[in-house]
C-alpha atoms as a PDB file:
ATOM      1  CA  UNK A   1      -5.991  17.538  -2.372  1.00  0.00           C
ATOM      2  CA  UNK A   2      -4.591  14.639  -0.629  1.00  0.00           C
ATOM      3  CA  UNK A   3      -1.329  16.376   0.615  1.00  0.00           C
ATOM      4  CA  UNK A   4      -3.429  18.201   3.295  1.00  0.00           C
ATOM      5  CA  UNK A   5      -4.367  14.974   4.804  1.00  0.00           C
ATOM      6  CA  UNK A   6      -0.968  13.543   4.429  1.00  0.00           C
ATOM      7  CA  UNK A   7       0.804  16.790   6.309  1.00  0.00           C
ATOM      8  CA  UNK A   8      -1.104  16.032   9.093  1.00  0.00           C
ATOM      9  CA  UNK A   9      -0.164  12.825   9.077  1.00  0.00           C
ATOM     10  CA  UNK A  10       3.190  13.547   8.995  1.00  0.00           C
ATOM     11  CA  UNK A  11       3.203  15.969  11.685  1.00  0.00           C
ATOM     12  CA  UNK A  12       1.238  13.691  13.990  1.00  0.00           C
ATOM     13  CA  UNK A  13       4.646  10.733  13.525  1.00  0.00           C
ATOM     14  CA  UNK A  14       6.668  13.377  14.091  1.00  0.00           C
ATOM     15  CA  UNK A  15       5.335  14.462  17.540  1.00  0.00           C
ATOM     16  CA  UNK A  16       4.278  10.330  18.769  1.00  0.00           C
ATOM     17  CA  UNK A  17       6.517   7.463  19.123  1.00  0.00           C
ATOM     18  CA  UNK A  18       5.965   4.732  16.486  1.00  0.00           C
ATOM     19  CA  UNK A  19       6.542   1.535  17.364  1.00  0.00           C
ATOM     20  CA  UNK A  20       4.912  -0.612  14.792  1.00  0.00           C
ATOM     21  CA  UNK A  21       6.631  -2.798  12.438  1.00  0.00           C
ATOM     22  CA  UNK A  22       9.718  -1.356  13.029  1.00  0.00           C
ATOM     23  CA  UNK A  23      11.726  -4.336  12.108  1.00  0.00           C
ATOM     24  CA  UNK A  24       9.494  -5.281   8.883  1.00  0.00           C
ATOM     25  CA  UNK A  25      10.029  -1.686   7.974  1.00  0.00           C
ATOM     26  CA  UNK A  26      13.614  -1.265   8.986  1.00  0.00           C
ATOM     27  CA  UNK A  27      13.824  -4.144   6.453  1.00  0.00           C
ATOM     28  CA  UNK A  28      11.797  -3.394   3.831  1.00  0.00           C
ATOM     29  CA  UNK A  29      13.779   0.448   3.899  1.00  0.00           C
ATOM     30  CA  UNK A  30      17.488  -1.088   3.647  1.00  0.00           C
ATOM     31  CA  UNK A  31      15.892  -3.695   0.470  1.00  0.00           C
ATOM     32  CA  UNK A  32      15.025  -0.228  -1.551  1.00  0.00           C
ATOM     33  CA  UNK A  33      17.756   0.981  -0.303  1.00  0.00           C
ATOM     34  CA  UNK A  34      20.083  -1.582  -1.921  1.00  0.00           C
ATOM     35  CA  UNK A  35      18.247  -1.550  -5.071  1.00  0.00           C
ATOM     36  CA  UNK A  36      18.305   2.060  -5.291  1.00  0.00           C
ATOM     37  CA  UNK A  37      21.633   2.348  -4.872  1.00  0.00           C
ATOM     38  CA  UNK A  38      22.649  -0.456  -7.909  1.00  0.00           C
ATOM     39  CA  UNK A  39      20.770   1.696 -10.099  1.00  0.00           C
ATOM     40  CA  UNK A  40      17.232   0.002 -10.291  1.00  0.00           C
ATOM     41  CA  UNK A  41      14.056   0.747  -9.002  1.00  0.00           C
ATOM     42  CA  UNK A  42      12.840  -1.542  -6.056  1.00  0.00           C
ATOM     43  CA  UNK A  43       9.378  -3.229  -6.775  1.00  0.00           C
ATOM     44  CA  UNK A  44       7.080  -3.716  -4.083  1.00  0.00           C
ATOM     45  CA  UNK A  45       4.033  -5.885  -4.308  1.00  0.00           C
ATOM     46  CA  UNK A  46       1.539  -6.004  -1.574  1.00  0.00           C
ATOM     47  CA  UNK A  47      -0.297  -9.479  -1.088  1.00  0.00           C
ATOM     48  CA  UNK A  48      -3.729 -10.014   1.019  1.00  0.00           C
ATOM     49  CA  UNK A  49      -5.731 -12.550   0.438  1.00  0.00           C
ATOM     50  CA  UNK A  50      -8.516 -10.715  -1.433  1.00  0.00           C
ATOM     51  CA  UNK A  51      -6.528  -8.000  -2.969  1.00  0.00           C
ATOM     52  CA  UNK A  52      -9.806  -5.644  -1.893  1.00  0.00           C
ATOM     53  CA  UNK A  53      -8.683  -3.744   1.369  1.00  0.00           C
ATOM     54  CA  UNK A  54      -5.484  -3.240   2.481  1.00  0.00           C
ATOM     55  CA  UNK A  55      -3.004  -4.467  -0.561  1.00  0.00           C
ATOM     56  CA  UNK A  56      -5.260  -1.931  -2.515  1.00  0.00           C
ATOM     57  CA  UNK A  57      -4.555   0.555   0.430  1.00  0.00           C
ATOM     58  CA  UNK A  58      -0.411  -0.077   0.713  1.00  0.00           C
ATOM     59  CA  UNK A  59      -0.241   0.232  -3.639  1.00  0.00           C
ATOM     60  CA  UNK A  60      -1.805   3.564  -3.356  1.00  0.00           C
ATOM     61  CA  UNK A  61       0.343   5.069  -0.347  1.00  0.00           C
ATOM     62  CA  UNK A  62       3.542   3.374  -1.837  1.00  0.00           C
ATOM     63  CA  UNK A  63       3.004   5.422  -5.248  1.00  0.00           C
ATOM     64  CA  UNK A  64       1.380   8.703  -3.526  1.00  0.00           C
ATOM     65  CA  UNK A  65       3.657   9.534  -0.017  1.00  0.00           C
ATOM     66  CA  UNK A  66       6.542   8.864  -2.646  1.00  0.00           C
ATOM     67  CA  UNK A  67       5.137  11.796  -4.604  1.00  0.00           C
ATOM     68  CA  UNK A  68       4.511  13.666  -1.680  1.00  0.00           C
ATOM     69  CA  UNK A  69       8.032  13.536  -0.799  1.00  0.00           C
ATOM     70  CA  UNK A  70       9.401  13.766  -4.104  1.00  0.00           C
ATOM     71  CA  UNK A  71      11.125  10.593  -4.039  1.00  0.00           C
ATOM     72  CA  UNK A  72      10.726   7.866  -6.797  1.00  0.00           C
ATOM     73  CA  UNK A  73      12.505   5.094  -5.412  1.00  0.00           C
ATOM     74  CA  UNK A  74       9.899   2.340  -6.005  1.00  0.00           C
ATOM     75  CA  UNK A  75       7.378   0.673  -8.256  1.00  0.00           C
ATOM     76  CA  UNK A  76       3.679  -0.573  -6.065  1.00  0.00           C
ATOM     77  CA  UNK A  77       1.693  -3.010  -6.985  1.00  0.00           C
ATOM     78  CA  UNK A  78      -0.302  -5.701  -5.498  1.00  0.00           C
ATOM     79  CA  UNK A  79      -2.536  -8.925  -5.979  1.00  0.00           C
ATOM     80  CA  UNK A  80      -4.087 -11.536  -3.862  1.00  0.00           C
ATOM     81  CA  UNK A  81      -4.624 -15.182  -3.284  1.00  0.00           C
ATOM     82  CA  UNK A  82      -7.935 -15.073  -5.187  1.00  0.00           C
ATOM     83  CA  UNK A  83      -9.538 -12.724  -7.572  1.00  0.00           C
ATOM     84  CA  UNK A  84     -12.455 -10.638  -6.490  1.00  0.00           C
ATOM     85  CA  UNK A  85     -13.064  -6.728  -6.283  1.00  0.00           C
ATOM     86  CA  UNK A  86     -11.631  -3.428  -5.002  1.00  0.00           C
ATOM     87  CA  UNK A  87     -13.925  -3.543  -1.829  1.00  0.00           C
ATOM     88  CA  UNK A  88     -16.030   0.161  -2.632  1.00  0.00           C
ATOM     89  CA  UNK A  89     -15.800   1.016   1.007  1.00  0.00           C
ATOM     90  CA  UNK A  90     -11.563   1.051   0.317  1.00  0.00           C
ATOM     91  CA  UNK A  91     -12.854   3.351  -2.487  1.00  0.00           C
ATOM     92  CA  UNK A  92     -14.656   5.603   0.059  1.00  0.00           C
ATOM     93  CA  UNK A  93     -11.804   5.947   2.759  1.00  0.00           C
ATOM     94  CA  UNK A  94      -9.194   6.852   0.089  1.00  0.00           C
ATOM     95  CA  UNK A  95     -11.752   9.761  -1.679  1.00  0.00           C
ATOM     96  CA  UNK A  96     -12.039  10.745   1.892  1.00  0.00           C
ATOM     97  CA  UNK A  97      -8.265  11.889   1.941  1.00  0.00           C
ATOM     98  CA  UNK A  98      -8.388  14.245  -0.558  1.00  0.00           C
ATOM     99  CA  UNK A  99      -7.753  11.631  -3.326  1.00  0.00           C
ATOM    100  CA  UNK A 100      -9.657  11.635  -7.146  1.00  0.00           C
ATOM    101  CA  UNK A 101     -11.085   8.201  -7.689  1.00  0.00           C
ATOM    102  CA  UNK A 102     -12.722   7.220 -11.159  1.00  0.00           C
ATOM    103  CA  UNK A 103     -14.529   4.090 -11.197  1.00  0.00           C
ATOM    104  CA  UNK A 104     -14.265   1.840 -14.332  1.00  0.00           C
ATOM    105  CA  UNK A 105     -17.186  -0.468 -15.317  1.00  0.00           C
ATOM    106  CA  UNK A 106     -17.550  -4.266 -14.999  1.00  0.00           C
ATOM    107  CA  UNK A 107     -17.806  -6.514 -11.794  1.00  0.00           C
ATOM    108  CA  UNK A 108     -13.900  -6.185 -11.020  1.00  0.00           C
ATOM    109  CA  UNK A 109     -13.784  -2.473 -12.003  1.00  0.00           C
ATOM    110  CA  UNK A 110     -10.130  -1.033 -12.832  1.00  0.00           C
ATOM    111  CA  UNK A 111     -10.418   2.347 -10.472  1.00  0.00           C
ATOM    112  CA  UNK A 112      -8.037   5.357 -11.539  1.00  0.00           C
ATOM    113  CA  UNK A 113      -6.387   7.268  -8.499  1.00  0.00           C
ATOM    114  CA  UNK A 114      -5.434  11.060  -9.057  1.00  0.00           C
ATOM    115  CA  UNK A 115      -4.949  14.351  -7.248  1.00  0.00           C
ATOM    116  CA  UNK A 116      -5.380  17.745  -7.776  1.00  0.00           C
ATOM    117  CA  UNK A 117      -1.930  18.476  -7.099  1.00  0.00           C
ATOM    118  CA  UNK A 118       0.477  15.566  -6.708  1.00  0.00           C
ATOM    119  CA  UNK A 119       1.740  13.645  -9.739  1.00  0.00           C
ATOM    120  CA  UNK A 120       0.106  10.572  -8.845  1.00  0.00           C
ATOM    121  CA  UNK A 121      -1.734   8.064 -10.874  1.00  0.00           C
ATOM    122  CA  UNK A 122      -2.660   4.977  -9.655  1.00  0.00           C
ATOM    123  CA  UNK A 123      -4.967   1.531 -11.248  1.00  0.00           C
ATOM    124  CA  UNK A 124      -6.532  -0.310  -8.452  1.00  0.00           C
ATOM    125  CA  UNK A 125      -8.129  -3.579  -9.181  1.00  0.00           C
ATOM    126  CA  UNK A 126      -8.251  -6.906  -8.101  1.00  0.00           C
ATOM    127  CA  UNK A 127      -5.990  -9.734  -9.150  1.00  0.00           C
ATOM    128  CA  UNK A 128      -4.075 -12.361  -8.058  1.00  0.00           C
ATOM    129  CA  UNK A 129      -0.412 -11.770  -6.973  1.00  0.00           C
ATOM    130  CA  UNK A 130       1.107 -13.419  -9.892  1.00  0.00           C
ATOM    131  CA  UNK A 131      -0.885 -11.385 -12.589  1.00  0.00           C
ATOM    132  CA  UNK A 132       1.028 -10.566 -15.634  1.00  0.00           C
ATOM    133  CA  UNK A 133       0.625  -6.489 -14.815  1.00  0.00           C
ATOM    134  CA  UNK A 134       3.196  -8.017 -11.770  1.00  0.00           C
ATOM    135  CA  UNK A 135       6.715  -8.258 -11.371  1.00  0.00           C
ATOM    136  CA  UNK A 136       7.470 -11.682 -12.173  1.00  0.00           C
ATOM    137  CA  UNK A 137      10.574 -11.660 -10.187  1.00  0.00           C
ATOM    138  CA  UNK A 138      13.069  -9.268  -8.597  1.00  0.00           C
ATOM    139  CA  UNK A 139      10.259  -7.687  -6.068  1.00  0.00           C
ATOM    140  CA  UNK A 140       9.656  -7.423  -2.853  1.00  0.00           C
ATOM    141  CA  UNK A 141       6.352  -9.377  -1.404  1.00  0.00           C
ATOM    142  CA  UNK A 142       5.030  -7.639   1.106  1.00  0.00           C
ATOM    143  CA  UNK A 143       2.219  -9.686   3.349  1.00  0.00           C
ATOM    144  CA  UNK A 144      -0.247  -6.976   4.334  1.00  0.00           C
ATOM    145  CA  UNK A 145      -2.794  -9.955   6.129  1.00  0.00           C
ATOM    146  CA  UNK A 146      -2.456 -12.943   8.810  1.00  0.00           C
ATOM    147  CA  UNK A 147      -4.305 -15.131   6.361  1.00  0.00           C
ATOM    148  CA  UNK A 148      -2.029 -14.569   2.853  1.00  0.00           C
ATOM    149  CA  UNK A 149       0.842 -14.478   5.076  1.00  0.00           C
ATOM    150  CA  UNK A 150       0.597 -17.869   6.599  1.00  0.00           C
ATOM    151  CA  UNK A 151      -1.366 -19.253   3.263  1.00  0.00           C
ATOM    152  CA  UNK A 152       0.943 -18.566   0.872  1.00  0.00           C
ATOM    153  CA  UNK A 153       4.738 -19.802   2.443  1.00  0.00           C
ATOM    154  CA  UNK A 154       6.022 -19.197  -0.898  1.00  0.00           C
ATOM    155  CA  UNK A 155       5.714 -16.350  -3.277  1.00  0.00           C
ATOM    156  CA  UNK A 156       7.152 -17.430  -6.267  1.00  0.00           C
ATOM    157  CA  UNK A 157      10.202 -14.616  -7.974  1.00  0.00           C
ATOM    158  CA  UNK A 158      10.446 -12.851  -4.922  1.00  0.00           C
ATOM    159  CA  UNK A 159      13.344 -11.542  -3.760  1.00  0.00           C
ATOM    160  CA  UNK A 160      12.306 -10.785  -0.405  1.00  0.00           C
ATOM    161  CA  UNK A 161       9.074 -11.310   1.845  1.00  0.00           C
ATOM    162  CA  UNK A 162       8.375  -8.849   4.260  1.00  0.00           C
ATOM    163  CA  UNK A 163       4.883  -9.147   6.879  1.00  0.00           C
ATOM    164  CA  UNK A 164       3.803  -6.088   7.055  1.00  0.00           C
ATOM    165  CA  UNK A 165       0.304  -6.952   8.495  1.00  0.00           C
ATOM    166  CA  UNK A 166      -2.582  -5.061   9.593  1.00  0.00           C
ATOM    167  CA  UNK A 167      -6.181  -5.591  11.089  1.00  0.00           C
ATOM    168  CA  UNK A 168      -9.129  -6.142   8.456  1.00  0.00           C
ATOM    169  CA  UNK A 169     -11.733  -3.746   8.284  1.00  0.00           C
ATOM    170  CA  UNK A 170     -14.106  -5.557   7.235  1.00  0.00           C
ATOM    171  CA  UNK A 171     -14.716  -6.749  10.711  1.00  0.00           C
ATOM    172  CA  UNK A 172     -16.748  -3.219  10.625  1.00  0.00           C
ATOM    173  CA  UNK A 173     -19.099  -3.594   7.408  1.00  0.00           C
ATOM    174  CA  UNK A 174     -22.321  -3.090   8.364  1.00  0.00           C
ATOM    175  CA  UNK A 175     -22.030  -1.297  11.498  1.00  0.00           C
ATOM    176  CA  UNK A 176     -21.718   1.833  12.823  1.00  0.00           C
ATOM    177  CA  UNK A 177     -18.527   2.125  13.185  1.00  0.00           C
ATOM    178  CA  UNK A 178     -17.713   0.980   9.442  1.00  0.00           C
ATOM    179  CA  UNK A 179     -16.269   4.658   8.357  1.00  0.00           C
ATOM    180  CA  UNK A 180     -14.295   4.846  11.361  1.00  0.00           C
ATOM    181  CA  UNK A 181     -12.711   1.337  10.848  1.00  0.00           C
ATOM    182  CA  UNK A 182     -11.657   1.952   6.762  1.00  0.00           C
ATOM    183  CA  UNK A 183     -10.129   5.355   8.098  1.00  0.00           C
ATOM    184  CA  UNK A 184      -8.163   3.850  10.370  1.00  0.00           C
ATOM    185  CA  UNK A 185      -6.431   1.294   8.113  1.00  0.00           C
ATOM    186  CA  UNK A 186      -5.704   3.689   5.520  1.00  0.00           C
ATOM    187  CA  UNK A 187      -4.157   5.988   7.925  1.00  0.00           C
ATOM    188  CA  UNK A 188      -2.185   3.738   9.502  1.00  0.00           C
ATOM    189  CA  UNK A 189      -0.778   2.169   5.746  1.00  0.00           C
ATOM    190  CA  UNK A 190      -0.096   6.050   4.902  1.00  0.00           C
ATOM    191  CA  UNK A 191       1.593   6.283   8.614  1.00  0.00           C
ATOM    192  CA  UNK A 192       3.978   2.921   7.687  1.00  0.00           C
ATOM    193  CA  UNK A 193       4.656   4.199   3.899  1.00  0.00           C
ATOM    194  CA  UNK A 194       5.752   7.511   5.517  1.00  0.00           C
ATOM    195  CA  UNK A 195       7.741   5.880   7.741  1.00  0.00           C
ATOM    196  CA  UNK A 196       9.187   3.555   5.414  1.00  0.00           C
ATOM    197  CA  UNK A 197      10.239   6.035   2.640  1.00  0.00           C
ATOM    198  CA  UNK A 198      11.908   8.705   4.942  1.00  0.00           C
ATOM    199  CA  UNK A 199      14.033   5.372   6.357  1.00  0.00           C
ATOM    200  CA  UNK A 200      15.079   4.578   2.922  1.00  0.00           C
ATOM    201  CA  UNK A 201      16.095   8.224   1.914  1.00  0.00           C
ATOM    202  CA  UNK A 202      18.376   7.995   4.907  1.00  0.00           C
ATOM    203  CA  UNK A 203      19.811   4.799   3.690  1.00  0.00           C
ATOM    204  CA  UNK A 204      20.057   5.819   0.207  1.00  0.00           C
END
């Protein structure tokens, strides 16, 4: 079960200072904020370029530390700027928390994310960030890479654009240290949802 892993990520921001994207989050947190408190629910969709590694990443932590802390402030999704595949080594890291993943079939499988004990239930699949499963307006883009970031200026129907970026890690396919690199990503998304969410709550 995935809140094991997620507990001791939470206990390991609460002893270490976080510096990281504090403005992109402080941001992000008072957006939610705002729509929470008119009454909707904020829509966040998280752009790389592939839509394979860390959007994939940031639409599952969005949906699953909001479970874990029993907050339902916002609806995740994500897309990039070209279509290809949920990378399977993305797959991997996230089965490695504690997470249930079913793979569909096809190329550009549609891959079901569950736990044992959360209510969480996530699709993860590639697309592009204007895909009619999207919001087509009234969300929140959230640049989780360099490239989409300074590739796409605009993103049309979004309310706000937020860089949130973090390193590739498929700099480590291959290689020894491949496991290690995919770990670290998803951690460090889970770290800045964590973050993110408990800032909102205190907004709210």
């Amino acid at each position: 079960m995935v809140s094991v892993w997620l507990n001791k990520i939470e206990g390991a921001l609460k002893k270490l200072p976080v510096d990281r994207h504090n403005e992109a989050i402080e941001t992000l947190a008072s957006w939610i904020a705002d729509q929470v408190k008119n009454g909707e629910k904020a829509r966040l969709n998280f752009i790389c370029t592939h839509n394979s590694r860390r959007s994939q990443f940031a639409q599952t932590w969005c949906s699953v530390v909001q479970s874990f802390l029993k907050l339902d402030h916002a609806d995740s999704f994500s897309g990039g700027t070209e279509v290809t595949a949920c990378n399977p080594r993305t797959v991997e890291a996230l089965q490695r928390t504690g997470l249930i993943v079913e793979q569909g079939a096809g190329n550009n499988p549609v891959y079901s994310v569950t736990d044992d004990e959360l209510p969480v239930k996530v699709q993860l699949w590639s697309k592009v960030f204007d895909d009619e499963k999207n919001p087509g307006g009234k969300f929140a883009a959230v640049m989780t890479c360099d490239h989409a970031d300074a590739n796409c200026p605009f993103i049309p129907g979004a309310s706000i654009r937020v860089p949130l970026t973090y390193t590739d890690p498929k700099h480590a396919d291959n290689s020894p240290d491949e496991s290690g690199a995919y770990d670290k990503t998803c951690a460090l998304i889970a770290t800045d949802m964590l973050r993110l969410f408990k800032l909102a709550k205190l907004k709210i």
